[in-house]
PDB file of N, CA and C in Angstrom:
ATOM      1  N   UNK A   1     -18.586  18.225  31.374  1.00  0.00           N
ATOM      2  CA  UNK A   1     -19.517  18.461  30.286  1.00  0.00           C
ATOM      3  C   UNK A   1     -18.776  19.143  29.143  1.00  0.00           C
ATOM      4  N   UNK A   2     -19.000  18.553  28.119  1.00  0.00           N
ATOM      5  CA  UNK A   2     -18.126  19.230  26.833  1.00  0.00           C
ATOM      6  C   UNK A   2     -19.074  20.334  26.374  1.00  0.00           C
ATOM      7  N   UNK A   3     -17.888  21.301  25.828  1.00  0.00           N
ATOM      8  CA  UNK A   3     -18.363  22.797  25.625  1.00  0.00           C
ATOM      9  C   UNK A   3     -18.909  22.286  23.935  1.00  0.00           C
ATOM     10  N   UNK A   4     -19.572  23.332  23.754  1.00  0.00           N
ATOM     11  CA  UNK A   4     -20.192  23.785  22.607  1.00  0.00           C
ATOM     12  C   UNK A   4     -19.196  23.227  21.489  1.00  0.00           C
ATOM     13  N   UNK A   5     -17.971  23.966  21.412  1.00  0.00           N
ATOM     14  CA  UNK A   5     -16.977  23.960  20.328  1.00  0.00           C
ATOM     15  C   UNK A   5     -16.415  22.640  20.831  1.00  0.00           C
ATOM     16  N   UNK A   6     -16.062  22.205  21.878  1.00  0.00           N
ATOM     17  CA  UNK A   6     -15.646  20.596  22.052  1.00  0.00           C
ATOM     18  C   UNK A   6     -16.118  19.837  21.421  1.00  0.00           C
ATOM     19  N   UNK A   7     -17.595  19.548  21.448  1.00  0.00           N
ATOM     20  CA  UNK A   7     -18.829  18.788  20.811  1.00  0.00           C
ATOM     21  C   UNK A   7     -18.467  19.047  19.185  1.00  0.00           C
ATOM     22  N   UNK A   8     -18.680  19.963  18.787  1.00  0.00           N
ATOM     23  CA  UNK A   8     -18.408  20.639  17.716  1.00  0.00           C
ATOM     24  C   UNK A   8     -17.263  19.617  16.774  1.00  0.00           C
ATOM     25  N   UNK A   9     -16.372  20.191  17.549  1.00  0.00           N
ATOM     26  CA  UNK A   9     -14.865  19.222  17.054  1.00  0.00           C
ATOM     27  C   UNK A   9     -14.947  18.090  17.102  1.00  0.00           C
ATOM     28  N   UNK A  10     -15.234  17.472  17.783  1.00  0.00           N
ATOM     29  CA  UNK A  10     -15.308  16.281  18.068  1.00  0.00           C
ATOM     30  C   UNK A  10     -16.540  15.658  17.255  1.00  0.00           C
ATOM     31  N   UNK A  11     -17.371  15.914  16.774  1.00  0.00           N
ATOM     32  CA  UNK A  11     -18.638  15.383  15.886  1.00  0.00           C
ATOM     33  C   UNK A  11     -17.881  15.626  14.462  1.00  0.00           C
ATOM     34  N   UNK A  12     -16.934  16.896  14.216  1.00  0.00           N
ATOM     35  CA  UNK A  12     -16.304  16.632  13.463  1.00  0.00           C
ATOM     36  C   UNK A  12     -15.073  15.717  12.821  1.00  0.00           C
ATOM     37  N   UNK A  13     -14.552  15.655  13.995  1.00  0.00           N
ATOM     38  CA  UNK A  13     -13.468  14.231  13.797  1.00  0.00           C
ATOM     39  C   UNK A  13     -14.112  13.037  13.500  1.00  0.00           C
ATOM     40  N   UNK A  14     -15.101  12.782  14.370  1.00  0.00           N
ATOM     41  CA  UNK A  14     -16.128  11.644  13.584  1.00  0.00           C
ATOM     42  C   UNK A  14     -16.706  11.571  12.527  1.00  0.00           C
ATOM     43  N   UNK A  15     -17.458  12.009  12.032  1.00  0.00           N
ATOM     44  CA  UNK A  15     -17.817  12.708  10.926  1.00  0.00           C
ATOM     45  C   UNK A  15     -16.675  12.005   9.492  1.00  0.00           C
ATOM     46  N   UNK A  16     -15.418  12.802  10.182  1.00  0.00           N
ATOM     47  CA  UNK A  16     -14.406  12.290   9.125  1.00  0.00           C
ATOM     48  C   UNK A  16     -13.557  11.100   8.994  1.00  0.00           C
ATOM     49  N   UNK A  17     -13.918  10.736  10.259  1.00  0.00           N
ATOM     50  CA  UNK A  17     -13.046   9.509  10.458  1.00  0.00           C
ATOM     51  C   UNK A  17     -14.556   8.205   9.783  1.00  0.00           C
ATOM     52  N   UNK A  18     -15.662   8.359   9.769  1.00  0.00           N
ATOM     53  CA  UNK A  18     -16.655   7.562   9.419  1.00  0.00           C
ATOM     54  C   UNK A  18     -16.181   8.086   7.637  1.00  0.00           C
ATOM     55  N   UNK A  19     -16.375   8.650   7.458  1.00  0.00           N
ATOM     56  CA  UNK A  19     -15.667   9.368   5.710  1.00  0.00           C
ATOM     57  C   UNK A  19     -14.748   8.183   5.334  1.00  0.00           C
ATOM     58  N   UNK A  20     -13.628   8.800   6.019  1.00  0.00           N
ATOM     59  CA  UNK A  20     -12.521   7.538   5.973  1.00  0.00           C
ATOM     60  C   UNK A  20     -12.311   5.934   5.678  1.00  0.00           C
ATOM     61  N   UNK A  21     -13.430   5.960   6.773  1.00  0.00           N
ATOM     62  CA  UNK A  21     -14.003   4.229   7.450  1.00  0.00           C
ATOM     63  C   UNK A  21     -14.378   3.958   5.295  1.00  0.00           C
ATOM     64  N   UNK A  22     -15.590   4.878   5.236  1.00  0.00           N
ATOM     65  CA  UNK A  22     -16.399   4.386   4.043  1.00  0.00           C
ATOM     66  C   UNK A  22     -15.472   4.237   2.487  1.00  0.00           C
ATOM     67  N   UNK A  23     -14.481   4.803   2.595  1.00  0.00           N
ATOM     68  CA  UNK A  23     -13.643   4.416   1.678  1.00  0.00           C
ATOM     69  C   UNK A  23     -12.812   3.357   1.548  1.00  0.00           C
ATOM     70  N   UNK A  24     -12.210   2.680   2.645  1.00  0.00           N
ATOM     71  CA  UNK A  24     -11.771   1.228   2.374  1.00  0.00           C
ATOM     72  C   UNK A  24     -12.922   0.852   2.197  1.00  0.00           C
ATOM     73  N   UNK A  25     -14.384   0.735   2.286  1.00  0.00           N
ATOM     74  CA  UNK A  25     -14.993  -0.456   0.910  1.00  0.00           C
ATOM     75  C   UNK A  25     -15.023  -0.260  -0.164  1.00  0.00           C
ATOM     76  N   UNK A  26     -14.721   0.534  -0.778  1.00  0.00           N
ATOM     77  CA  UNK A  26     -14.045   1.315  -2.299  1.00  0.00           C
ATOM     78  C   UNK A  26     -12.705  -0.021  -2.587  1.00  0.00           C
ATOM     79  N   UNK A  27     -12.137   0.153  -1.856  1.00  0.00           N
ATOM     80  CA  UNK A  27     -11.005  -0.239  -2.484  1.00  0.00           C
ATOM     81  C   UNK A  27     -10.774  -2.105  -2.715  1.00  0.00           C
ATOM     82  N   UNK A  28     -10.467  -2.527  -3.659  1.00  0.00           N
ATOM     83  CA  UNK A  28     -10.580  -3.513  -4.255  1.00  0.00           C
ATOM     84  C   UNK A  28      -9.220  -4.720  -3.440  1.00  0.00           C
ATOM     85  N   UNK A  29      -9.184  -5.780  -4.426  1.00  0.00           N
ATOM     86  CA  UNK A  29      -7.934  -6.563  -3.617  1.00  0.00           C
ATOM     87  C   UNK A  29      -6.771  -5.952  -3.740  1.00  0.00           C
ATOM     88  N   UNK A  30      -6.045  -6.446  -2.578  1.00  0.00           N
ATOM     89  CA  UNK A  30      -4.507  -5.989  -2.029  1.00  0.00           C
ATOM     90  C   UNK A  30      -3.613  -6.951  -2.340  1.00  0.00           C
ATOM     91  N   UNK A  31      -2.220  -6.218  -2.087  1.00  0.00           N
ATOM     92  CA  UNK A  31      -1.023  -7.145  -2.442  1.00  0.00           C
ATOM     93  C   UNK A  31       0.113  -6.485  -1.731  1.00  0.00           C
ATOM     94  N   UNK A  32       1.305  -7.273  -0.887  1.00  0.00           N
ATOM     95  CA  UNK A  32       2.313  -6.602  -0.569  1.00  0.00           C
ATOM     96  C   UNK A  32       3.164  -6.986  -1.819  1.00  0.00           C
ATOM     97  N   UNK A  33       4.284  -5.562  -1.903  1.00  0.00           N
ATOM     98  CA  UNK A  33       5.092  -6.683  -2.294  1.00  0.00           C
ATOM     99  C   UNK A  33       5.636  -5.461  -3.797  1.00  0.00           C
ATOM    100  N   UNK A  34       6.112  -5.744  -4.879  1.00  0.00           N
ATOM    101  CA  UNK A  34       6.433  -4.847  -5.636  1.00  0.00           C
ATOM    102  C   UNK A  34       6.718  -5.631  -7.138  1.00  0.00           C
ATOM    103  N   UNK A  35       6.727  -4.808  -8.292  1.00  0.00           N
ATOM    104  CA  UNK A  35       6.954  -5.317  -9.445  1.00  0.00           C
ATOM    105  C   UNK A  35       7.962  -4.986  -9.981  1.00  0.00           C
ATOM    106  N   UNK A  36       9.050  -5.751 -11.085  1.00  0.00           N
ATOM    107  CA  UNK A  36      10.209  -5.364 -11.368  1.00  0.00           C
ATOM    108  C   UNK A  36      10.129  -5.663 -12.645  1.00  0.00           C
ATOM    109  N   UNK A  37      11.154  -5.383 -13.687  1.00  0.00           N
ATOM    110  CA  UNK A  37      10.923  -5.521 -14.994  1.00  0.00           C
ATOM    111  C   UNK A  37      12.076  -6.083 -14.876  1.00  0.00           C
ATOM    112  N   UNK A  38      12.407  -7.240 -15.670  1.00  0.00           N
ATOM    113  CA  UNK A  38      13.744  -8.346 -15.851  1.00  0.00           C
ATOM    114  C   UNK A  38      14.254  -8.229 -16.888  1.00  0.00           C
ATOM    115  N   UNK A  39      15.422  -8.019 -16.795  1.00  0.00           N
ATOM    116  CA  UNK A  39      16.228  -8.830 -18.192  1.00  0.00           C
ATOM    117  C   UNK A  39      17.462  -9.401 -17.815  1.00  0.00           C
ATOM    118  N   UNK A  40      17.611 -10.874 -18.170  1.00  0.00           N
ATOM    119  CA  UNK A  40      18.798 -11.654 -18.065  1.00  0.00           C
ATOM    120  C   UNK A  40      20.121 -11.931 -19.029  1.00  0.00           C
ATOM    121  N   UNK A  41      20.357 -12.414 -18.281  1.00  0.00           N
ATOM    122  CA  UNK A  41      21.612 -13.390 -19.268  1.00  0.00           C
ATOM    123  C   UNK A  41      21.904 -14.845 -19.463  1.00  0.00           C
ATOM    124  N   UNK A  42      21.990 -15.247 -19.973  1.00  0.00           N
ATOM    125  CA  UNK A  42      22.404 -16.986 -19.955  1.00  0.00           C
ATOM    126  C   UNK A  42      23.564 -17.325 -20.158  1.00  0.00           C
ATOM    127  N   UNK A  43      23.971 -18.499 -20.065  1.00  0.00           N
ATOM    128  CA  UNK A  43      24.926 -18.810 -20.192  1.00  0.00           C
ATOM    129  C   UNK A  43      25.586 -19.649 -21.110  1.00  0.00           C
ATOM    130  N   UNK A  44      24.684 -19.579 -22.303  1.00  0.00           N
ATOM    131  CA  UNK A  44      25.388 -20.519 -23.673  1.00  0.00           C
ATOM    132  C   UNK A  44      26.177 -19.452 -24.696  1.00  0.00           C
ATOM    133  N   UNK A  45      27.386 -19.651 -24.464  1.00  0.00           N
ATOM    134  CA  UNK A  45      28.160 -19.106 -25.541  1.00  0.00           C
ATOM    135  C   UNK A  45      27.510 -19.196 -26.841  1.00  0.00           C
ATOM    136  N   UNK A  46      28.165 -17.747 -27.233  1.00  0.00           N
ATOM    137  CA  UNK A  46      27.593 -17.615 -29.066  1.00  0.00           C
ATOM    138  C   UNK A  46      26.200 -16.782 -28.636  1.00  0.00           C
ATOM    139  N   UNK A  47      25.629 -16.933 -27.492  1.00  0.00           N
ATOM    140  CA  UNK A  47      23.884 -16.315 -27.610  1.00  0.00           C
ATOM    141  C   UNK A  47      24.373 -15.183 -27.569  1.00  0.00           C
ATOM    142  N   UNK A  48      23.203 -13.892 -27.774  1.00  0.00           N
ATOM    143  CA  UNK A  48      23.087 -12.895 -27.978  1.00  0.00           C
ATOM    144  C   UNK A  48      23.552 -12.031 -26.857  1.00  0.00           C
ATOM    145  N   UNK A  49      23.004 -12.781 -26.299  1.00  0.00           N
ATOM    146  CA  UNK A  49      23.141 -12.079 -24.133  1.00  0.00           C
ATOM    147  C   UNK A  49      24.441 -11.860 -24.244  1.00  0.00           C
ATOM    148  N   UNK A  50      24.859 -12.864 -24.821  1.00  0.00           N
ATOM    149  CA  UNK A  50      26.649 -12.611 -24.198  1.00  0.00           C
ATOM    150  C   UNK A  50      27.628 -12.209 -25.598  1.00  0.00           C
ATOM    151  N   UNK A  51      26.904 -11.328 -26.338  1.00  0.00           N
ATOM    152  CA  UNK A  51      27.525 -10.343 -27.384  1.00  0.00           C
ATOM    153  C   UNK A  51      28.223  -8.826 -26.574  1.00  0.00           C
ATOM    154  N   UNK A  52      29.015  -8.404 -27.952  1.00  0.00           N
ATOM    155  CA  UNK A  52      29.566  -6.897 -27.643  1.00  0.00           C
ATOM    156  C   UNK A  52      28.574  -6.031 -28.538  1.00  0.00           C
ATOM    157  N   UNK A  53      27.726  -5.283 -28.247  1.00  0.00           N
ATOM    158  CA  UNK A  53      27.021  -5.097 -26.645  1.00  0.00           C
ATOM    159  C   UNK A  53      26.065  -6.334 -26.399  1.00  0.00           C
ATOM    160  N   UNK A  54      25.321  -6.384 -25.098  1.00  0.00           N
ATOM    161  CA  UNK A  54      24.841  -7.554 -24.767  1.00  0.00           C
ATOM    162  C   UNK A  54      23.621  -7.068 -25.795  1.00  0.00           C
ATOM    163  N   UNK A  55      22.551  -8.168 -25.764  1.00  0.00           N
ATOM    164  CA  UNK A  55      21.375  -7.635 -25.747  1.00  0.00           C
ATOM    165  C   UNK A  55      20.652  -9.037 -25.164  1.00  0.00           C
ATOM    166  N   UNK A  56      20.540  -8.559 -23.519  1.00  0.00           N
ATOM    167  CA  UNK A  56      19.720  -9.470 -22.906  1.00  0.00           C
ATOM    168  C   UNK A  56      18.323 -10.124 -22.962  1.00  0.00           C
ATOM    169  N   UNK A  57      18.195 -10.900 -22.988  1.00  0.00           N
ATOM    170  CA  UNK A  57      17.055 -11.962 -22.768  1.00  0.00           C
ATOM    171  C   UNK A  57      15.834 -11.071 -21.826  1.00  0.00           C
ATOM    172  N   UNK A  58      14.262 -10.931 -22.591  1.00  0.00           N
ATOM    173  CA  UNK A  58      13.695 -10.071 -21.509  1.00  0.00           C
ATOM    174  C   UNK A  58      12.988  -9.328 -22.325  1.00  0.00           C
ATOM    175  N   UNK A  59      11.822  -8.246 -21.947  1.00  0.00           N
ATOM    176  CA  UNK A  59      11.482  -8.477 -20.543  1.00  0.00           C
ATOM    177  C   UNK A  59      10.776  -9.429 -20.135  1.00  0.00           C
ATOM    178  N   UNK A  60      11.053  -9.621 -18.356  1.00  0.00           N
ATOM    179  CA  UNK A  60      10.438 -10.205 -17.866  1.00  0.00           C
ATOM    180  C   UNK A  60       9.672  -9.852 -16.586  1.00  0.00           C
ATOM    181  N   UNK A  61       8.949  -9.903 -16.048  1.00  0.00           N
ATOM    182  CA  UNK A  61       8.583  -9.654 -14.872  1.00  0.00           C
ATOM    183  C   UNK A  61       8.157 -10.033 -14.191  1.00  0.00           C
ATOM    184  N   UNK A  62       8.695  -9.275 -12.647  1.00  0.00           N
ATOM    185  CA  UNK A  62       9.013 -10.524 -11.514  1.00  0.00           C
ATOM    186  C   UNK A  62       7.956  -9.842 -10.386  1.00  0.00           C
ATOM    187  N   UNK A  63       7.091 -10.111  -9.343  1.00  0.00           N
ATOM    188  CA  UNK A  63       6.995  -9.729  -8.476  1.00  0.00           C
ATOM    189  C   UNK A  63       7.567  -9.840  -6.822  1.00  0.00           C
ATOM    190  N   UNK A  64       8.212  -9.815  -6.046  1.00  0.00           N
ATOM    191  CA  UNK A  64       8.883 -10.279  -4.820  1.00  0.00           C
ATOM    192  C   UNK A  64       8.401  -9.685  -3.649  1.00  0.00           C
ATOM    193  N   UNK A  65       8.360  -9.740  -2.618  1.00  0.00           N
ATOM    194  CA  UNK A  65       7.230  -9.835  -1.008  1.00  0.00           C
ATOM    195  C   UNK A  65       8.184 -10.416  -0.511  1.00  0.00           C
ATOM    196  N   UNK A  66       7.943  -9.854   0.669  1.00  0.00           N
ATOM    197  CA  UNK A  66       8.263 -10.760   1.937  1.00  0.00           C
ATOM    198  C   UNK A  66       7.124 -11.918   2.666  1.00  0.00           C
ATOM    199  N   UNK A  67       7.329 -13.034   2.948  1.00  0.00           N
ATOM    200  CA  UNK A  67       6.298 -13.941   3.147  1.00  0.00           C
ATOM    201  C   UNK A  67       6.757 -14.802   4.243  1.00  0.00           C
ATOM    202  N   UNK A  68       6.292 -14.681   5.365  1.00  0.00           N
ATOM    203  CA  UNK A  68       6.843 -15.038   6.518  1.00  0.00           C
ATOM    204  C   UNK A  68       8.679 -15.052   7.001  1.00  0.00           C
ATOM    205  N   UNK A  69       8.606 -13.810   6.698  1.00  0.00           N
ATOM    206  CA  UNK A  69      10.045 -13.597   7.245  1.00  0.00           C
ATOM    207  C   UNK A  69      11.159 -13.721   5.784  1.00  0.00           C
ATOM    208  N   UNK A  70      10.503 -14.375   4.593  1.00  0.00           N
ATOM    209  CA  UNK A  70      11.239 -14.652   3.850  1.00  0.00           C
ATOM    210  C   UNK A  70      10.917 -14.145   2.195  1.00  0.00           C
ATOM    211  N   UNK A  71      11.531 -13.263   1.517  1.00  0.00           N
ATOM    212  CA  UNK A  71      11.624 -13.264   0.066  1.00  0.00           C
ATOM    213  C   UNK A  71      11.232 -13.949  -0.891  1.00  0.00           C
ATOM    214  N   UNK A  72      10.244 -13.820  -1.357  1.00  0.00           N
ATOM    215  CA  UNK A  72       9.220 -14.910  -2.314  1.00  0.00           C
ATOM    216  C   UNK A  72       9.316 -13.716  -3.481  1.00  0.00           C
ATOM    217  N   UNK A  73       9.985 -14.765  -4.920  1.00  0.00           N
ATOM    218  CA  UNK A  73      10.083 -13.935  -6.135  1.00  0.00           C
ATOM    219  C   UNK A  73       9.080 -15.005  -6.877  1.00  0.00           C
ATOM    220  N   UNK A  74       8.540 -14.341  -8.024  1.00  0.00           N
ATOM    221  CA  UNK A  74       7.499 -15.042  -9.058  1.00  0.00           C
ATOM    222  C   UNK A  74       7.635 -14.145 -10.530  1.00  0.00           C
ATOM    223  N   UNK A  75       8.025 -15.125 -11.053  1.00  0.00           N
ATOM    224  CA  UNK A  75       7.928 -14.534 -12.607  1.00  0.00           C
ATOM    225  C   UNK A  75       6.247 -14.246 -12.904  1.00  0.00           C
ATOM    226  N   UNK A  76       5.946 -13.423 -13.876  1.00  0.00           N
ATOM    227  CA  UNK A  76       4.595 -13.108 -14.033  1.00  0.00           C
ATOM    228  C   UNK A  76       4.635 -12.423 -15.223  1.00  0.00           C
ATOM    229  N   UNK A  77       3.582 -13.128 -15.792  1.00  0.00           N
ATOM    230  CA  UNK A  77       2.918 -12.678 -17.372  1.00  0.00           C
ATOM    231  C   UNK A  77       2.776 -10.984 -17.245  1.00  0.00           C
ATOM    232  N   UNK A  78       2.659 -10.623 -18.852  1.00  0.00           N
ATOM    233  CA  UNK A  78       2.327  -9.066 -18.996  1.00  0.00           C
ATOM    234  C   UNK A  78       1.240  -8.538 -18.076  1.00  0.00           C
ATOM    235  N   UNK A  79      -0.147  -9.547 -18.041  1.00  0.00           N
ATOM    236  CA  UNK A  79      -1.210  -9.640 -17.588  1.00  0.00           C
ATOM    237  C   UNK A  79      -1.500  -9.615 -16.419  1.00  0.00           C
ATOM    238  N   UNK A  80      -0.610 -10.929 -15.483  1.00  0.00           N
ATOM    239  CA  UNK A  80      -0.491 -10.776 -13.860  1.00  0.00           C
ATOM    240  C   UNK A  80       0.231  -9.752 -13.570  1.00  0.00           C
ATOM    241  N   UNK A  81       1.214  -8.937 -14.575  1.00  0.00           N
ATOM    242  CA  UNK A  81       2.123  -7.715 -13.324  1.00  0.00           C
ATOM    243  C   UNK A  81       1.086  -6.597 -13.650  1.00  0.00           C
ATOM    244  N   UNK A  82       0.219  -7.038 -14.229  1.00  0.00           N
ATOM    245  CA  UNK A  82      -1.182  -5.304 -14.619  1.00  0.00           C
ATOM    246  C   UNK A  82      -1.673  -5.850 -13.077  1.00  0.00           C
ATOM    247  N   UNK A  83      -1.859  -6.666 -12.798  1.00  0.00           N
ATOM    248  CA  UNK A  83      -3.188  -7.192 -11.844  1.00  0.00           C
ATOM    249  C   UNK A  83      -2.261  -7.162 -10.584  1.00  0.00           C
ATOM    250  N   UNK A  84      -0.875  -7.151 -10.579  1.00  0.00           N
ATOM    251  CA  UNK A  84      -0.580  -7.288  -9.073  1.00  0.00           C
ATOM    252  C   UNK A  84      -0.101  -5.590  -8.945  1.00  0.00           C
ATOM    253  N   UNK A  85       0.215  -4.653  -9.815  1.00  0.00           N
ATOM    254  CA  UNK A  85       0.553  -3.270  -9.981  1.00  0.00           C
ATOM    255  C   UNK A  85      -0.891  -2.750  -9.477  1.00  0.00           C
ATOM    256  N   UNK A  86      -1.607  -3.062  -9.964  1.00  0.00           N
ATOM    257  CA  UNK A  86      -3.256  -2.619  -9.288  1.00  0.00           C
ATOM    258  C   UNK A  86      -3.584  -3.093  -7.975  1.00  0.00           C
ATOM    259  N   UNK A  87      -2.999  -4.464  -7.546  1.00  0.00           N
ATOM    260  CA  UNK A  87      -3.329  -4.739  -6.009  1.00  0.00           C
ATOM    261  C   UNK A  87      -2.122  -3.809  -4.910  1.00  0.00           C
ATOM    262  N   UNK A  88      -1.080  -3.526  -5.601  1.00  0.00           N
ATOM    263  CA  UNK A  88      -0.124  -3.049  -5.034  1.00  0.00           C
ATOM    264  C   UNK A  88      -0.635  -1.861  -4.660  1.00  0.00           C
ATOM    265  N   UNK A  89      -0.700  -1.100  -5.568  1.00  0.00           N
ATOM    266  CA  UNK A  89      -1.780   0.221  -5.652  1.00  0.00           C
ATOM    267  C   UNK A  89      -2.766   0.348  -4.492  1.00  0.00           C
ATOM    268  N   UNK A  90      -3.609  -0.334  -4.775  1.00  0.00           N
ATOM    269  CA  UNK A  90      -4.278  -0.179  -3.633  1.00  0.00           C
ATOM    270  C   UNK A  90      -4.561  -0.691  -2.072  1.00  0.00           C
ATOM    271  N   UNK A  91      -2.769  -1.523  -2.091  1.00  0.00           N
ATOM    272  CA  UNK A  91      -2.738  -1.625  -0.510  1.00  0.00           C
ATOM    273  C   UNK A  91      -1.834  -0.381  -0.164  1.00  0.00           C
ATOM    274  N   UNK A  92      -1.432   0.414  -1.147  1.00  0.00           N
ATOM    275  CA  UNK A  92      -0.881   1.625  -0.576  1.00  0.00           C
ATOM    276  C   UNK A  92      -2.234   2.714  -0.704  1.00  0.00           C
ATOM    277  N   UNK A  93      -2.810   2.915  -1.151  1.00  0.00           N
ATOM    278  CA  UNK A  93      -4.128   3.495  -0.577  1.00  0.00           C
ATOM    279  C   UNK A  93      -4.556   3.014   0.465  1.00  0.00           C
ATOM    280  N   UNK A  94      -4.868   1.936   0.944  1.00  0.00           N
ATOM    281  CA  UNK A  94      -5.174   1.285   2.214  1.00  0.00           C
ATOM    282  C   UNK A  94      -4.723   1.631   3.293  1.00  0.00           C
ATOM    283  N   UNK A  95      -3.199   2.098   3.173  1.00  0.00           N
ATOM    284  CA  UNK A  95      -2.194   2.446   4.193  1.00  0.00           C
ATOM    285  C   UNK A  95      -2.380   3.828   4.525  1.00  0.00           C
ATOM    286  N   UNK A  96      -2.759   4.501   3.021  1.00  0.00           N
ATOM    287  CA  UNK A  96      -2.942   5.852   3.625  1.00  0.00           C
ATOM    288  C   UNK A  96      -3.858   6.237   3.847  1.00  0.00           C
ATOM    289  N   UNK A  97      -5.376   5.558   3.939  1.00  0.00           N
ATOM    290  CA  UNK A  97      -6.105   6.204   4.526  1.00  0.00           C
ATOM    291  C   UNK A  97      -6.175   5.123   6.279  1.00  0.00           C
ATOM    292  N   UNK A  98      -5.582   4.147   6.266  1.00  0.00           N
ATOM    293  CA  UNK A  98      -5.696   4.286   7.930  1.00  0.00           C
ATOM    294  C   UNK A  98      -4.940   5.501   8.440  1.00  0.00           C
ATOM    295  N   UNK A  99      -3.323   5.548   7.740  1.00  0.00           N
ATOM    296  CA  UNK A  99      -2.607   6.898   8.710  1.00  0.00           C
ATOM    297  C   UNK A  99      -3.497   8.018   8.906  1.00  0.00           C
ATOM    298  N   UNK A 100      -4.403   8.053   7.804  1.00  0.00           N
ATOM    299  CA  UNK A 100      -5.110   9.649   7.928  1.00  0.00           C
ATOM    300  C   UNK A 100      -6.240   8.957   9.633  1.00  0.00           C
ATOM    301  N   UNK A 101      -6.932   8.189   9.475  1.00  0.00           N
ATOM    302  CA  UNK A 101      -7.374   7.538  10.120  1.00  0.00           C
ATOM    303  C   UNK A 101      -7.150   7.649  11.484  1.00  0.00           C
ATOM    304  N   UNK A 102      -6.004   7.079  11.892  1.00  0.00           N
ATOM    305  CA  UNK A 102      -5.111   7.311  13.272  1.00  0.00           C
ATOM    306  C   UNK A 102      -4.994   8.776  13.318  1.00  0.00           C
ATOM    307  N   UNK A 103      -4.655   9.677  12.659  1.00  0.00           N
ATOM    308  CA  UNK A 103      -4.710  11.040  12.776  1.00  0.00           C
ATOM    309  C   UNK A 103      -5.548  11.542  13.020  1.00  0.00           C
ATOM    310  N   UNK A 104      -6.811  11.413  12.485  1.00  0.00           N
ATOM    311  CA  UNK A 104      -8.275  11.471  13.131  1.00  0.00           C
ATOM    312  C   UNK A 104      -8.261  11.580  14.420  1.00  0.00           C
ATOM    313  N   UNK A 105      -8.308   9.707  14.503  1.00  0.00           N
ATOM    314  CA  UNK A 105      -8.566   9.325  15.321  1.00  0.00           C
ATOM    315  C   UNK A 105      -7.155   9.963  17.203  1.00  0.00           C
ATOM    316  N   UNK A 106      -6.523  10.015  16.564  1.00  0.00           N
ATOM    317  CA  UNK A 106      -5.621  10.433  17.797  1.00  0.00           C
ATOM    318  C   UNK A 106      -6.048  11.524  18.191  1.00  0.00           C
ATOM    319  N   UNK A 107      -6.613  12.938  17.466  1.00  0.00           N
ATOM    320  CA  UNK A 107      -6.576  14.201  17.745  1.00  0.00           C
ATOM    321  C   UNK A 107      -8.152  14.256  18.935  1.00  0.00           C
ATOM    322  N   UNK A 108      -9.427  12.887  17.898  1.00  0.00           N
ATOM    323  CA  UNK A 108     -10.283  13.183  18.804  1.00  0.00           C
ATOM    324  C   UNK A 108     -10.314  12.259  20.176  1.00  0.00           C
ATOM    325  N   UNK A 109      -9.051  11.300  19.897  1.00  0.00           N
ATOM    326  CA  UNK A 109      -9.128  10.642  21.900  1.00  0.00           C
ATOM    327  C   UNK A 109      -8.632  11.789  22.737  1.00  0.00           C
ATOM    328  N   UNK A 110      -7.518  12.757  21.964  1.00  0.00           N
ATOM    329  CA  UNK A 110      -6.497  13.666  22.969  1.00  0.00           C
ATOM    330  C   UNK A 110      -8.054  14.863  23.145  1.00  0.00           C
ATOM    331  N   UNK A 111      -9.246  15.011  22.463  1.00  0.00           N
ATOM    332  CA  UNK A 111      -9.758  15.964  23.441  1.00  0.00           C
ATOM    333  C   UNK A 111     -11.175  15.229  23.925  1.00  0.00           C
ATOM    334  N   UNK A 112     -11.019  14.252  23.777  1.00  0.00           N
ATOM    335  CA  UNK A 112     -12.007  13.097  24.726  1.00  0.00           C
ATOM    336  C   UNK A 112     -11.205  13.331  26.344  1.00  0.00           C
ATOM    337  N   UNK A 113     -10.150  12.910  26.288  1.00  0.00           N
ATOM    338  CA  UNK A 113      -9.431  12.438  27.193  1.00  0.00           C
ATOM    339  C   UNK A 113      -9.378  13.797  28.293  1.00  0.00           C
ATOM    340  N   UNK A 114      -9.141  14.993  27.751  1.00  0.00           N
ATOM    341  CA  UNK A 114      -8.443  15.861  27.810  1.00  0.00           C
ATOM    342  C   UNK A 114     -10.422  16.148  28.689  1.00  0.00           C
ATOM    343  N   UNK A 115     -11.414  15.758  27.891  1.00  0.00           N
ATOM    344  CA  UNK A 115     -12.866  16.347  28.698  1.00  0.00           C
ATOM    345  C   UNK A 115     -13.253  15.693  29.834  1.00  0.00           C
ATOM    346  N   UNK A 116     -12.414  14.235  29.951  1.00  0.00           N
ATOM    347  CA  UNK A 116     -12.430  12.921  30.792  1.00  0.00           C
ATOM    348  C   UNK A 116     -12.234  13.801  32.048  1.00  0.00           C
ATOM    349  N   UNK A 117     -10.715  14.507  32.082  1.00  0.00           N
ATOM    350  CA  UNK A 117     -10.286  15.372  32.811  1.00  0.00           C
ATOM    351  C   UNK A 117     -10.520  16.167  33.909  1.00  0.00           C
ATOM    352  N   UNK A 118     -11.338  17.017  32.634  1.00  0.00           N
ATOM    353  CA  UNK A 118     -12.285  18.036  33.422  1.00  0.00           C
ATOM    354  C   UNK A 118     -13.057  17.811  34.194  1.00  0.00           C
ATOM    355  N   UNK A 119     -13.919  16.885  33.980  1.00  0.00           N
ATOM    356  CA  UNK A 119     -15.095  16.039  34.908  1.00  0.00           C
ATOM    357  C   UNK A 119     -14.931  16.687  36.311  1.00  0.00           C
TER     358      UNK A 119
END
């Protein structure tokens, strides 16, 4: 039978871990993956790129992921790297509220388990 303050704790870990739960529906679409800002060079003599000093071709921007095992790059408008910087965003919010989540959640199985025990 769980004690007073067991119950206690434990209604509290729930409590927060349902907290938790209710905030990933807050959070909007996801994206792995990261944004880079480009600038190149070409290769036609006389262009600018290939002056003393350069002044490269750019910006541009790229987003790149891993996608089944493999490196997927995509050039992307001013517009799509706003929209994938915001999905990026919030699959790293996503991430951190499961870790908090599992933290929760680990502390109240170890005194579930721990009351399993006692029995």
């Amino acid at each position: 039978m769980a004690t007073a303050s067991t119950a206690d704790r434990l209604a509290g870990y729930q409590r927060r871990y349902r907290e938790l739960a209710a905030q990933l529906a807050d959070i909007g679409l996801i994206a792995a993956g990261s944004i880079t800002r480009r600038y190149t060079r070409c290769g036609h003599p006389g262009c600018r790129c290939q002056a003393d000093p350069p002044q490269p071709h750019g910006p541009y921007w790229q987003w790149s992921a891993k996608v089944n095992g493999k490196t997927v790059s995509r050039r992307l408008t001013e517009r799509q790297a706003a929209l994938y910087k915001e999905w990026i965003a919030n699959d790293r919010e996503l991430r951190a509220i499961i870790a908090k989540m599992r933290k929760v959640a680990a502390k109240a199985t170890e005194l579930q388990l721990k009351e399993a025990t006692d029995d």
